[in-house]
C-alpha atoms as a PDB file:
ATOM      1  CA  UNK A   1       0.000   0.000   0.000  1.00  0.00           C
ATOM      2  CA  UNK A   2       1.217   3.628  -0.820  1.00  0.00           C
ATOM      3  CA  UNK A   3      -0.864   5.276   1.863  1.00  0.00           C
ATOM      4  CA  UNK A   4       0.814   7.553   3.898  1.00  0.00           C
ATOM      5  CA  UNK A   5      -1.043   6.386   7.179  1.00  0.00           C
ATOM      6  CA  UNK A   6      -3.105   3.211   7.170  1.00  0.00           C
ATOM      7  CA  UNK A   7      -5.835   2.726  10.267  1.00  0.00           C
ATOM      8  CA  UNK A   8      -6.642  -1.010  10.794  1.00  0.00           C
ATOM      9  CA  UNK A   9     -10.628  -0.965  11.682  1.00  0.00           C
ATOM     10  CA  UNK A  10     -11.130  -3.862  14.138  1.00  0.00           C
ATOM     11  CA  UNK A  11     -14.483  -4.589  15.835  1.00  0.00           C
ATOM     12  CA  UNK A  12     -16.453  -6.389  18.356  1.00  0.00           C
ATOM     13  CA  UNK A  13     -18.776  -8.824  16.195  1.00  0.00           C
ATOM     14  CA  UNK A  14     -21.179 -11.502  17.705  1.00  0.00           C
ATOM     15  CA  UNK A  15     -20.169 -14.943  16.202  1.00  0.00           C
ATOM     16  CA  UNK A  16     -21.235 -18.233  16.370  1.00  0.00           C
ATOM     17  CA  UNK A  17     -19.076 -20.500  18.136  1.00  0.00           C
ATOM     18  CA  UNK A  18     -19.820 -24.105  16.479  1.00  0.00           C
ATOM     19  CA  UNK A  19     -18.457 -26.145  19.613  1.00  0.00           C
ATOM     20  CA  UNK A  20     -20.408 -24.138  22.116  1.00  0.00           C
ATOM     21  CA  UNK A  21     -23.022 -23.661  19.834  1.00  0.00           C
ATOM     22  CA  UNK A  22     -23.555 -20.322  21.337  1.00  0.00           C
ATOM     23  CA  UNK A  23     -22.888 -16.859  19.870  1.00  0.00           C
ATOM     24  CA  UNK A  24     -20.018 -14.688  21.174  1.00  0.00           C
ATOM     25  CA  UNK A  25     -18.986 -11.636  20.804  1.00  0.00           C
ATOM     26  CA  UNK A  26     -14.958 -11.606  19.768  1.00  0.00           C
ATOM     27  CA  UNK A  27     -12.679  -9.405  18.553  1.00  0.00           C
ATOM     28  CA  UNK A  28     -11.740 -10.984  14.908  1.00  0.00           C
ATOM     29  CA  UNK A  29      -8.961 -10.403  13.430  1.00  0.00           C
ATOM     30  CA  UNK A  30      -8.464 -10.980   9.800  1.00  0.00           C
ATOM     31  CA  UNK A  31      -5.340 -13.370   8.717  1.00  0.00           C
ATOM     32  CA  UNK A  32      -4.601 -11.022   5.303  1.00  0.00           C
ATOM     33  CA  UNK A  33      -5.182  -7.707   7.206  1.00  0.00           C
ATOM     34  CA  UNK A  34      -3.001  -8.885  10.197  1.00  0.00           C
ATOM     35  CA  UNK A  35       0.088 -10.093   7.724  1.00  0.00           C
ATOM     36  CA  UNK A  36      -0.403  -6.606   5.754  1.00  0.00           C
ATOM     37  CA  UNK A  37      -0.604  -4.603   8.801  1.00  0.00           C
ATOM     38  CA  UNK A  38       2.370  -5.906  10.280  1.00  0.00           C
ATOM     39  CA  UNK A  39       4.588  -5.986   7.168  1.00  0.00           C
ATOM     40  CA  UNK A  40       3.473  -1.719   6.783  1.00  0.00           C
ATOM     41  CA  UNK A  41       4.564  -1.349  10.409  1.00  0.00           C
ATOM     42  CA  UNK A  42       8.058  -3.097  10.106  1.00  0.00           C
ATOM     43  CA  UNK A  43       8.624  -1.410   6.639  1.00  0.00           C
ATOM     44  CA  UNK A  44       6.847   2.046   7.128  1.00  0.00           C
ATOM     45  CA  UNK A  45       5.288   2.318  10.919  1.00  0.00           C
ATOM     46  CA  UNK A  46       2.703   3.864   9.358  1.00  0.00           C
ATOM     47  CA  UNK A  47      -0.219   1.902  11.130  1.00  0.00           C
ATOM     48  CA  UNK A  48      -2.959   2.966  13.624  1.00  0.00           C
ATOM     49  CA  UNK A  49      -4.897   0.333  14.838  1.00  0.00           C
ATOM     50  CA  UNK A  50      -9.019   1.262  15.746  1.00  0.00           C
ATOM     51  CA  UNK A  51     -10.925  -1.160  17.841  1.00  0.00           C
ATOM     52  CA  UNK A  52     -14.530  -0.303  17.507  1.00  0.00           C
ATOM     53  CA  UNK A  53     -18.328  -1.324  18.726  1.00  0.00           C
ATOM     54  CA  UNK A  54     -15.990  -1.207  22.154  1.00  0.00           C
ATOM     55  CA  UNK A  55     -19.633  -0.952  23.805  1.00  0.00           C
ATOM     56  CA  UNK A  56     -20.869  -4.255  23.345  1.00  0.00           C
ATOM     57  CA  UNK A  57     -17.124  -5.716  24.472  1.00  0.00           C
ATOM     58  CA  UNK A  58     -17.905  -8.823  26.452  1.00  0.00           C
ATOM     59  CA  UNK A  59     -18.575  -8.128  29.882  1.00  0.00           C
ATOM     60  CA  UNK A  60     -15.012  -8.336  32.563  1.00  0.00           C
ATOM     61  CA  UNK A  61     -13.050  -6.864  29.377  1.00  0.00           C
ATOM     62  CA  UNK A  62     -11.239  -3.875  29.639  1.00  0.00           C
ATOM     63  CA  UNK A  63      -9.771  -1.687  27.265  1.00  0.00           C
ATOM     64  CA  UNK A  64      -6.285  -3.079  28.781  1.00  0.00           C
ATOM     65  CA  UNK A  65      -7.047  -6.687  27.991  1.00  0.00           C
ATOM     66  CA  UNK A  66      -8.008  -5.483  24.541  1.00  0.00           C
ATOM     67  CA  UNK A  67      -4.366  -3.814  24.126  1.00  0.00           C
ATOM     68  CA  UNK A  68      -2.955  -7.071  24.970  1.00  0.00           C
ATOM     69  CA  UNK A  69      -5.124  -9.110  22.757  1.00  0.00           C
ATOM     70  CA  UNK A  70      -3.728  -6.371  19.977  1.00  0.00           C
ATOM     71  CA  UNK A  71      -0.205  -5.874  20.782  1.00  0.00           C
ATOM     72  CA  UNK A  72       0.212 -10.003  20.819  1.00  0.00           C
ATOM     73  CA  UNK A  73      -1.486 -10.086  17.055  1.00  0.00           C
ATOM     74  CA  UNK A  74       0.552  -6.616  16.152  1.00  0.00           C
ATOM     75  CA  UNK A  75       3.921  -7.742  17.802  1.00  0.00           C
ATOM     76  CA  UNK A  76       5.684  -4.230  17.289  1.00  0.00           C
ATOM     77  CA  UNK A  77       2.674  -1.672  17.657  1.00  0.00           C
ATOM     78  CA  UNK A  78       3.194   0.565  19.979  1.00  0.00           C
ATOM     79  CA  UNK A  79       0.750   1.093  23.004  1.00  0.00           C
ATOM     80  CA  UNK A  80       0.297   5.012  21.908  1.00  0.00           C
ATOM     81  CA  UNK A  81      -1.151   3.701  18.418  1.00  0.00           C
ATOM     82  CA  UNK A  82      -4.122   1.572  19.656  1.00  0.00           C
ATOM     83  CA  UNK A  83      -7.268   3.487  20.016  1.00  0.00           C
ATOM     84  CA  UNK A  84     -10.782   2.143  21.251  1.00  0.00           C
ATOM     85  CA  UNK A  85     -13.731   3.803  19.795  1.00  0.00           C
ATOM     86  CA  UNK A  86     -17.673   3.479  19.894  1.00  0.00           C
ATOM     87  CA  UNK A  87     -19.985   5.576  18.065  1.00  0.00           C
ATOM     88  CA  UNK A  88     -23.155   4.495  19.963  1.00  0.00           C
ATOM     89  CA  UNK A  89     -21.728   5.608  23.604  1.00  0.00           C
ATOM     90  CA  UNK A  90     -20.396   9.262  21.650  1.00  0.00           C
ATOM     91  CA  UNK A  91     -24.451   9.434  19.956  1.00  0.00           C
ATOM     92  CA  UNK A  92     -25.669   8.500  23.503  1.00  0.00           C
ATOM     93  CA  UNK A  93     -23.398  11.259  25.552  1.00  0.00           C
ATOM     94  CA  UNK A  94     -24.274  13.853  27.882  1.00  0.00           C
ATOM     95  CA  UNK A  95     -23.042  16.899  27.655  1.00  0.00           C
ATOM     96  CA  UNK A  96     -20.836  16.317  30.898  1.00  0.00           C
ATOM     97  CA  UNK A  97     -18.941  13.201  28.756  1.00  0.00           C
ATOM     98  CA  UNK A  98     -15.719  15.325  27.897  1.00  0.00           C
ATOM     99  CA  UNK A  99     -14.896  12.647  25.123  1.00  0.00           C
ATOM    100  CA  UNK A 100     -18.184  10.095  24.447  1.00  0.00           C
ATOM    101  CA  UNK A 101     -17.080   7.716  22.536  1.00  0.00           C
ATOM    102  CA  UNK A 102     -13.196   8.437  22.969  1.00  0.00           C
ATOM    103  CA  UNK A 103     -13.576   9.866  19.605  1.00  0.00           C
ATOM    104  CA  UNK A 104     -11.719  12.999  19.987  1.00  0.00           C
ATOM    105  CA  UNK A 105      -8.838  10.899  21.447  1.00  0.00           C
ATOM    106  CA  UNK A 106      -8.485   8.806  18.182  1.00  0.00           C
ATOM    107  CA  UNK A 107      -8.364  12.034  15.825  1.00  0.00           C
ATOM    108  CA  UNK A 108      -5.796  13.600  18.607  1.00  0.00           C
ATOM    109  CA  UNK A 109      -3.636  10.479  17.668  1.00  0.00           C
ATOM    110  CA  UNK A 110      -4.533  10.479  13.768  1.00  0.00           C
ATOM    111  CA  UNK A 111      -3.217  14.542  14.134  1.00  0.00           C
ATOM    112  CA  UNK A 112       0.067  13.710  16.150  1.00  0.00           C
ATOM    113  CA  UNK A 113       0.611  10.800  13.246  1.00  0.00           C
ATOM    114  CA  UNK A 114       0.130  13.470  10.502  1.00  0.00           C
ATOM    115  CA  UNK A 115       3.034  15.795  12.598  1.00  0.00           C
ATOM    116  CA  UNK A 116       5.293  13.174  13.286  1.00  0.00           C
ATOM    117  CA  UNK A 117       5.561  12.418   9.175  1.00  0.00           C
ATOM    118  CA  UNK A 118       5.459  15.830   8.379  1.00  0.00           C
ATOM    119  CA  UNK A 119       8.166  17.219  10.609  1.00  0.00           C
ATOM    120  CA  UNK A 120      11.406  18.185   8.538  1.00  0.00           C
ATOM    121  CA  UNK A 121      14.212  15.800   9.617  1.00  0.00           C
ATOM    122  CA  UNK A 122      17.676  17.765  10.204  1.00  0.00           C
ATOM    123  CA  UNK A 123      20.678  16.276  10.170  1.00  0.00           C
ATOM    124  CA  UNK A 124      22.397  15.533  13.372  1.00  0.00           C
ATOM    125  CA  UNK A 125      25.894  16.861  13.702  1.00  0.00           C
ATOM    126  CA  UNK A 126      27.771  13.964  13.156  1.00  0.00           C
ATOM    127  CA  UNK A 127      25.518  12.953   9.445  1.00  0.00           C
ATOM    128  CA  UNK A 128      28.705  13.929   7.424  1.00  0.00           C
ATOM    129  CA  UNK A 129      26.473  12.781   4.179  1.00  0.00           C
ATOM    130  CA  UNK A 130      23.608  15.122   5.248  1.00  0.00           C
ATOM    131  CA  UNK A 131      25.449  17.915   5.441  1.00  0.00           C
ATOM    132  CA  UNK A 132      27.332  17.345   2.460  1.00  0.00           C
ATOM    133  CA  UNK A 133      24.281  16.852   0.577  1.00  0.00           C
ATOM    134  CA  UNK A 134      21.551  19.455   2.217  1.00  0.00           C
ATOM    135  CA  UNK A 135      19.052  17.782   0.055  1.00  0.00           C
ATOM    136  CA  UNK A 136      19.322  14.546   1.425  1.00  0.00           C
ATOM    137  CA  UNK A 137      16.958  16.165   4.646  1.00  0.00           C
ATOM    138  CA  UNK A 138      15.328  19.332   2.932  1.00  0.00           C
ATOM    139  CA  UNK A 139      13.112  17.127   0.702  1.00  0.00           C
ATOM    140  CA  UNK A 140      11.468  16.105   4.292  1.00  0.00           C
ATOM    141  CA  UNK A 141      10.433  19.788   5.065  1.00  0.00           C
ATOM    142  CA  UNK A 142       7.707  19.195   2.259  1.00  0.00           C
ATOM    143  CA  UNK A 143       6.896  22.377   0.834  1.00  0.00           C
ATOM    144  CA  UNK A 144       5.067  22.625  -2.381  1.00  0.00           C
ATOM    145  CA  UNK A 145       5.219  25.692  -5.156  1.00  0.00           C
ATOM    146  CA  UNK A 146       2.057  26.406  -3.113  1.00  0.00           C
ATOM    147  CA  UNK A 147       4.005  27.517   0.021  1.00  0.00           C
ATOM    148  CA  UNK A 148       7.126  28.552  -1.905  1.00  0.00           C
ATOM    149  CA  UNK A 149       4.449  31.301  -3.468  1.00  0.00           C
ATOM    150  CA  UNK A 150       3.081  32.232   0.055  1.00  0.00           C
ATOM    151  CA  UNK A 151       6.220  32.586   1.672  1.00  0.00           C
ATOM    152  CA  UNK A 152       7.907  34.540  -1.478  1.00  0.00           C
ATOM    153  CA  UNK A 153       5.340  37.167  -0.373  1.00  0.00           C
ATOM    154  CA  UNK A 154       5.324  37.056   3.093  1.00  0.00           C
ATOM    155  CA  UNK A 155       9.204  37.071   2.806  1.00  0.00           C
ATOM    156  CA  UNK A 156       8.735  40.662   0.569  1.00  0.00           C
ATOM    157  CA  UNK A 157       6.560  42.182   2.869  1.00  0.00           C
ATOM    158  CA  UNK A 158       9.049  41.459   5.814  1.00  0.00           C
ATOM    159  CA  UNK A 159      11.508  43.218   3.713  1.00  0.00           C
ATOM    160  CA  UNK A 160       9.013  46.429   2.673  1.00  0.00           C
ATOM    161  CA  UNK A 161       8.351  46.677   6.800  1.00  0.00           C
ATOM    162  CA  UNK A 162      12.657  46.695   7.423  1.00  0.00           C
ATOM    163  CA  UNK A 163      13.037  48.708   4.658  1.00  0.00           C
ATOM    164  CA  UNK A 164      11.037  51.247   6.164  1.00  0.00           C
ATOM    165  CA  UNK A 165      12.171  51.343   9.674  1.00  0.00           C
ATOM    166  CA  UNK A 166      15.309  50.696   9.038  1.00  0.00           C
ATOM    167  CA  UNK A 167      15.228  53.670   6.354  1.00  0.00           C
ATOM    168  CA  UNK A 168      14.840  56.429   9.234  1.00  0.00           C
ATOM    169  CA  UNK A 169      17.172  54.806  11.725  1.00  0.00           C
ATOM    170  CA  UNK A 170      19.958  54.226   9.773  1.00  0.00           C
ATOM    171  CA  UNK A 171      22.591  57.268  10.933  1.00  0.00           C
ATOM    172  CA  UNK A 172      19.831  58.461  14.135  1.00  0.00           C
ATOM    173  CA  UNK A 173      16.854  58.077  16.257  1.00  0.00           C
ATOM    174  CA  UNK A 174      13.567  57.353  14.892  1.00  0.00           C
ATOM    175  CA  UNK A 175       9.915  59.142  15.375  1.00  0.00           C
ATOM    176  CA  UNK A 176       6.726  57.359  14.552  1.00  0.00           C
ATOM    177  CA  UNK A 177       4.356  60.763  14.927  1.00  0.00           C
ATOM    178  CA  UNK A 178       3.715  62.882  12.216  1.00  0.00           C
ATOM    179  CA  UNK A 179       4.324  66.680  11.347  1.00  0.00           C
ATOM    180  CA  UNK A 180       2.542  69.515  11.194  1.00  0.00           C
ATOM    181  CA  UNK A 181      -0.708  68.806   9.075  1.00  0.00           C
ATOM    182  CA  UNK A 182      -0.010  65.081   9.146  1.00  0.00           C
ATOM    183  CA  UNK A 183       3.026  65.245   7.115  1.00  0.00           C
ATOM    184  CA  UNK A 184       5.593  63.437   7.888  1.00  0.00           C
ATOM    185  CA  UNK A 185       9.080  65.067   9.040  1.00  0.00           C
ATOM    186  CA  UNK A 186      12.633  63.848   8.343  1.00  0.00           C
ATOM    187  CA  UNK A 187      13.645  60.589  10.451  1.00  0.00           C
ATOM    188  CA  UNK A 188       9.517  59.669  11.226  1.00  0.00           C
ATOM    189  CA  UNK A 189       8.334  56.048  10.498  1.00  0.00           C
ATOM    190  CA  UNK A 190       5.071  55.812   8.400  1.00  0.00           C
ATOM    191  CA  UNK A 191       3.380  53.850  10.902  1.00  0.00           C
ATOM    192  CA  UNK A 192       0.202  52.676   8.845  1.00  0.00           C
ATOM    193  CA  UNK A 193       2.533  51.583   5.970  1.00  0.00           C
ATOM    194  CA  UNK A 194       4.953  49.582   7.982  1.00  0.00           C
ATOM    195  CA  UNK A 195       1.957  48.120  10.225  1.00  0.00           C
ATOM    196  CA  UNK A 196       0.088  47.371   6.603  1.00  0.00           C
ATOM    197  CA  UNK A 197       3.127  45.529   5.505  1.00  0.00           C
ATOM    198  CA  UNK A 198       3.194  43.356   8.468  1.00  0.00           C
ATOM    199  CA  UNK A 199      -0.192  42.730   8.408  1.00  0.00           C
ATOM    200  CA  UNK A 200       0.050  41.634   4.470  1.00  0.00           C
ATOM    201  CA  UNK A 201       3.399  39.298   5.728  1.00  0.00           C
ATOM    202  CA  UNK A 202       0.999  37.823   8.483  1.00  0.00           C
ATOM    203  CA  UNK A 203      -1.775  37.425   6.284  1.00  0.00           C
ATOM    204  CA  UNK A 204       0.358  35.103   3.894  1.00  0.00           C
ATOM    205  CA  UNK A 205       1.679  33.106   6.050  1.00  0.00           C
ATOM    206  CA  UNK A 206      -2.079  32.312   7.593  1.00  0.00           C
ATOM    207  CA  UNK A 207      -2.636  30.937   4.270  1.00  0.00           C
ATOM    208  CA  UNK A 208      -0.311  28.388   4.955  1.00  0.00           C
ATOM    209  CA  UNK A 209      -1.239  27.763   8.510  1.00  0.00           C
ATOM    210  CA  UNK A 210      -5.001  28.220   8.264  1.00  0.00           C
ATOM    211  CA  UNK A 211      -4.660  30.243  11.228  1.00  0.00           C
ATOM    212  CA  UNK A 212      -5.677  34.171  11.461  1.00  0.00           C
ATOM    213  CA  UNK A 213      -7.945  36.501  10.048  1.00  0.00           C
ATOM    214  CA  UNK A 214      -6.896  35.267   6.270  1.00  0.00           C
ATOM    215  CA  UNK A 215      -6.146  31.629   7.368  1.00  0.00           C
ATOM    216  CA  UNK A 216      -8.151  30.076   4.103  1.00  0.00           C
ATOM    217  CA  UNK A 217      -9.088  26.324   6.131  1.00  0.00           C
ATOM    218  CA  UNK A 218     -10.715  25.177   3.696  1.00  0.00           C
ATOM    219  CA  UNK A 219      -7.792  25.544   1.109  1.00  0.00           C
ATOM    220  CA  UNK A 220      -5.338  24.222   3.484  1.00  0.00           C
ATOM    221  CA  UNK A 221      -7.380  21.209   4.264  1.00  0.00           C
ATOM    222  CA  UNK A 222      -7.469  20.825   0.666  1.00  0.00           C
ATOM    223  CA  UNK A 223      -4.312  20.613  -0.258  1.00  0.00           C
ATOM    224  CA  UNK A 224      -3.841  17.947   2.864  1.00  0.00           C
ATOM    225  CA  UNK A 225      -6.137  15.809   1.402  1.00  0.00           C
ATOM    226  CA  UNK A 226      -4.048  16.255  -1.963  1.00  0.00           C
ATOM    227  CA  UNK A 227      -1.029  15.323  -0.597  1.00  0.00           C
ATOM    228  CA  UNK A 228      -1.805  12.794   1.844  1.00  0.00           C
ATOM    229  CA  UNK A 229      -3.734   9.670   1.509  1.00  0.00           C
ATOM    230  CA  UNK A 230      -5.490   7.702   4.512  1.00  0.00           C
ATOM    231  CA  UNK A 231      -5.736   3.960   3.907  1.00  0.00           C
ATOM    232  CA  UNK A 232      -8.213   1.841   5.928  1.00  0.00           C
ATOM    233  CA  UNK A 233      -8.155  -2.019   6.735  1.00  0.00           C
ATOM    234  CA  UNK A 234     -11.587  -2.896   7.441  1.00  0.00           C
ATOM    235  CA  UNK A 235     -12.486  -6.496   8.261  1.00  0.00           C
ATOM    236  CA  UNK A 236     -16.532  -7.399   8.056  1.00  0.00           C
ATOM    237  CA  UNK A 237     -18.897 -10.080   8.144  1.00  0.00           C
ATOM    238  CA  UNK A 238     -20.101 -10.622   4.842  1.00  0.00           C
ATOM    239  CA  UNK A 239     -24.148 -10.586   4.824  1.00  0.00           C
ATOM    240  CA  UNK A 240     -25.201 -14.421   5.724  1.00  0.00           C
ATOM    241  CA  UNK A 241     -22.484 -16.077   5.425  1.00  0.00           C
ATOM    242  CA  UNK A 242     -19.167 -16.536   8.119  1.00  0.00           C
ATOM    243  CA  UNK A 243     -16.772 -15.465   5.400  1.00  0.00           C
ATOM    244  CA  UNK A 244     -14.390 -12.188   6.308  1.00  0.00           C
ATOM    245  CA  UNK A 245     -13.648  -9.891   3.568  1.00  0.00           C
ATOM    246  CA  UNK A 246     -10.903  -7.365   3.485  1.00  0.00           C
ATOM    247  CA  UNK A 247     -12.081  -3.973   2.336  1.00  0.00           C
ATOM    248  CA  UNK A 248      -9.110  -1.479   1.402  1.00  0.00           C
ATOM    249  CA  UNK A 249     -10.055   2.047  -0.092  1.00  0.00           C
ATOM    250  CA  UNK A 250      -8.948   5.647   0.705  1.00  0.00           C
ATOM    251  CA  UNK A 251      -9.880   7.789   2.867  1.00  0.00           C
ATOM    252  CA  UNK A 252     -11.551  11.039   1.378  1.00  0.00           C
ATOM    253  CA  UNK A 253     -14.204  12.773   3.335  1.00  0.00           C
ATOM    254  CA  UNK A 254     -17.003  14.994   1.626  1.00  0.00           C
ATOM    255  CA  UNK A 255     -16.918  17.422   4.222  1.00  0.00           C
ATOM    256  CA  UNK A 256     -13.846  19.215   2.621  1.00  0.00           C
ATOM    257  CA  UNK A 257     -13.150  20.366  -1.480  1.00  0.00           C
ATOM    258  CA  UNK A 258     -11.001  18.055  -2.878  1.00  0.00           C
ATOM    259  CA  UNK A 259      -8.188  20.251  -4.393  1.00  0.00           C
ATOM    260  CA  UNK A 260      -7.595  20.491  -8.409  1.00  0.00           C
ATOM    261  CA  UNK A 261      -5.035  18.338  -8.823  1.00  0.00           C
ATOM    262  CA  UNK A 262      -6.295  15.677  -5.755  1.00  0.00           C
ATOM    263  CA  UNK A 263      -5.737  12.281  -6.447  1.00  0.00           C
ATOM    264  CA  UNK A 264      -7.782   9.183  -5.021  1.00  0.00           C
ATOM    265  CA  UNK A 265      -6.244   5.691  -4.515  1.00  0.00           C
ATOM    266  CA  UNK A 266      -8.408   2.885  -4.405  1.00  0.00           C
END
């Protein structure tokens, strides 16, 4: 799989047991999905595993003896990288339940995964080759001619703002009030024009963040969608019959654009 994060979907399903001849409800786990999973997290540790329906677990479970039951089948997951979810306890919350469901815990964990493979890897003092080679660890800061654009501006704004103080200081002290009638006297800053360029510098750079006044979400969200692409393991009961099926497809939510050039791998 080329996904850039892959989220195994386990569940509690009621079975029938043919020797007790009773149903139970088990946590199944899927021989294909369980080999692919743990190839991806030896190769890529790229894996998140979701354990779902967690509110009709069998009774004298807890979400410990689940982690065990996981950890055994996904030898090197780590603990931080199991999350147990049910969407029936976060429909039937209160609105004391700081997390129903444990919902908002699982997308805390999908959001730390996204900043762990985004963060730009520098070379440590003693990577000769890295340093030799500055590309070998600037291809991880991941900025697109999207950002390059942004931060061109942003970059000559910063520069307009300098330019301007620095203009008035350079050989003396510096003023920012006005002269008579409003016009400016020798060694005053144009305060609106060096406040407008920082605002304009700010204002880029919220395009890439998505945060401030000019922070465009939406577009930012878009373009994460276009560069990143969620795979999901989901094992399932096939409709009357005791066969498991393996559904893989990508994760694209309707809730946000999908950007011009976005890309969906099935």
């Amino acid at each position: 799989m080329q996904s850039d994060v892959v989220v195994v979907v386990l569940s509690f399903d009621a079975l029938y047991n043919p020797q007790t001849l009773q149903t139970e409800v088990v946590l199944h786990f899927d021989p294909e999905v369980v080999e692919t999973a743990n190839t991806l997290i030896c190769d890529r540790d790229n894996v998140i595993v979701l354990i779902n329906k967690t509110d009709i677990a069998p009774i004298g479970t807890s979400p410990a003896d689940w982690l065990r039951h996981v950890q055994s089948t996904f030898s090197h997951l780590n603990e931080n990288q199991v999350f147990c979810v049910s969407c029936k306890d976060a429909e039937a919350s209160s609105p004391h339940d700081k997390d129903p469901g444990n919902i908002q815990a699982f997308l805390s964990g999908l959001m730390s995964k996204f900043t762990s493979i985004t963060s730009a890897a520098t070379p440590s003092a003693d990577d000769i080759a890295a340093h030799a080679d500055p590309s070998i660890w600037q291809e991880s800061l991941g900025a697109t001619e999207r950002h390059r654009l942004l931060l061109d501006e942003c970059v000559m704004h910063l520069d307009a703002f300098l330019a301007e103080v620095e203009a008035v200081t350079d050989g003396g002290s510096s003023r920012v009030s006005g002269g008579v009638d409003g016009e400016l006297e020798h060694g005053d800053v144009d305060i609106v024009l060096a406040a407008e360029s920082l605002r304009a510098a700010a204002n880029f750079l919220a395009k890439i963040t998505g945060r401030g006044e000019a922070g465009d979400v939406e577009e930012v969200l878009g373009v994460v969608f276009e560069k990143f692409c969620v795979g999901l393991l989901n094992t399932a009961l096939m409709q009357n019959s005791n066969a498991i099926y393996t559904e893989t497809r990508s994760f694209q939510s309707r809730d946000f654009p999908k950007a011009p050039n976005a890309r969906t791998i099935m």
